[in-house]
Protein backbone atom coordinates (compact mmCIF):
# COMPACT_ATOMS: atom_id res chain seq x y z
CA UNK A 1 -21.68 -52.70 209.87
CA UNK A 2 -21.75 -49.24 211.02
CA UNK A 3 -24.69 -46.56 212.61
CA UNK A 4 -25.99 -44.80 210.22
CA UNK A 5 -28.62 -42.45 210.39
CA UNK A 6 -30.80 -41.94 207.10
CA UNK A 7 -32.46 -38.37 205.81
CA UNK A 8 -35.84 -38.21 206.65
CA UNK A 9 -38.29 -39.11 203.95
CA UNK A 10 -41.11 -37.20 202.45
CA UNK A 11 -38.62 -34.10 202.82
CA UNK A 12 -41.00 -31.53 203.41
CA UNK A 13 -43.25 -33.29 204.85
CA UNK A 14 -47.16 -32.70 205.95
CA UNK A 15 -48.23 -34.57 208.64
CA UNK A 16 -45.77 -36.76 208.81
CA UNK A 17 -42.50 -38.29 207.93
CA UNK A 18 -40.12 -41.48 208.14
CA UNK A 19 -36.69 -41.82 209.63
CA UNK A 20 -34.87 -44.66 208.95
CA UNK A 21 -31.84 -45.77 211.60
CA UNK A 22 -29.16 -48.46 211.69
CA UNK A 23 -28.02 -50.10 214.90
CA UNK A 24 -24.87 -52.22 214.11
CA UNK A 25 -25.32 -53.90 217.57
CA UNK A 26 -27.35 -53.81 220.04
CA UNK A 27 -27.39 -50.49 222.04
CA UNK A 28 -29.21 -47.89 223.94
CA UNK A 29 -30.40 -45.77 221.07
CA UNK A 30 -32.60 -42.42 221.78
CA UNK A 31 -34.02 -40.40 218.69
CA UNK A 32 -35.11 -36.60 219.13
CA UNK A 33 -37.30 -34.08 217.61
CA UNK A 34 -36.01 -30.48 218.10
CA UNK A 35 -37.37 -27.20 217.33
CA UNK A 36 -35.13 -24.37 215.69
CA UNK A 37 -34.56 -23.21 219.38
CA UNK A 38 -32.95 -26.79 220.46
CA UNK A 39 -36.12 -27.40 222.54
CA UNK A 40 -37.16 -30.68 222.79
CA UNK A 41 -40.40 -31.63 220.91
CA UNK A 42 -40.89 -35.01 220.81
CA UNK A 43 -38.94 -38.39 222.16
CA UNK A 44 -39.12 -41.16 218.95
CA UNK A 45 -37.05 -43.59 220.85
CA UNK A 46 -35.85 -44.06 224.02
CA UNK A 47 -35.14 -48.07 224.76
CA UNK A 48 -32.27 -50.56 223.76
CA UNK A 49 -32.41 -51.65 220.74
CA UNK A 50 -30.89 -55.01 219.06
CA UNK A 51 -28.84 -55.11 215.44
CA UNK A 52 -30.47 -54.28 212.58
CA UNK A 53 -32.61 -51.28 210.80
CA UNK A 54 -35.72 -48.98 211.75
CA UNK A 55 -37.99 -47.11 210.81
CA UNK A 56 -40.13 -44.38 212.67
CA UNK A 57 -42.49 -41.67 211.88
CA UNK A 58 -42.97 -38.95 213.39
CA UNK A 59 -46.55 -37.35 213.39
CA UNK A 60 -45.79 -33.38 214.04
CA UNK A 61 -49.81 -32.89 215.13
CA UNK A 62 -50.00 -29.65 216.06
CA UNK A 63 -45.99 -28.06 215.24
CA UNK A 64 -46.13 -25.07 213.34
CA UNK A 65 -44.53 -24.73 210.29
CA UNK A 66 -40.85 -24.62 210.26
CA UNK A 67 -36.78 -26.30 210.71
CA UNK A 68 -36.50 -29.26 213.09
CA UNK A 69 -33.82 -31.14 213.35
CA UNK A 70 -33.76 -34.96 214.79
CA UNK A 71 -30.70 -36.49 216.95
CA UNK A 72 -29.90 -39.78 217.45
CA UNK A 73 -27.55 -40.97 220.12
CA UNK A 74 -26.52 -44.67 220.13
CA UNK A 75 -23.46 -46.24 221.88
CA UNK A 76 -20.93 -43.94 220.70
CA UNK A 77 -22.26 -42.95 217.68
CA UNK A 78 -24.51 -39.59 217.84
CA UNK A 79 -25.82 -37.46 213.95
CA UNK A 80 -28.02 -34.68 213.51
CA UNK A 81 -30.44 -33.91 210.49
CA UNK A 82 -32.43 -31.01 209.55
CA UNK A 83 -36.33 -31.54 208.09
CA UNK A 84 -39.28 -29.12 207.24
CA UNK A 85 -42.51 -29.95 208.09
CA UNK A 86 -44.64 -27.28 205.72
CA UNK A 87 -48.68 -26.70 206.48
């Protein structure tokens, strides 16, 4: 009954890992990958989304090594978590 935003899963991760969101009603919900700058790096979501609990992956390709961190902004609601992506 509430947004929640879940760790990311395999945590590090090589190529690529899950995130796991709740939406307790339907809402604009965007979901970024940042570098260790606060550039952007990829956009996971970007749309409205209706009640209920996803999951995306996000393939890091070509990223080096390193901290990212992923934001997701949703109605009122916005969380930040930290992942490593090791190569």
């Amino acid at each position: 009954s509430h947004y929640n935003l879940m760790q990311n899963y395999p945590n590090p991760f090589n190529p690529s890992t899950n995130i796991e969101y709740i939406v307790p009603e339907n809402s604009f919900v965007t979901l970024k990958v940042y570098n260790q700058l606060g550039q952007e790096i990829s956009v996971l979501v970007n749309a409205i989304k209706n009640k209920g609990r996803y999951n995306v992956t996000w393939s890091a390709g070509s990223a080096p090594s390193g901290i990212y961190y992923y934001k997701i902004t949703a109605g009122n609601f916005s969380d930040v978590k930290k992942m490593i992506l090791m190569k």
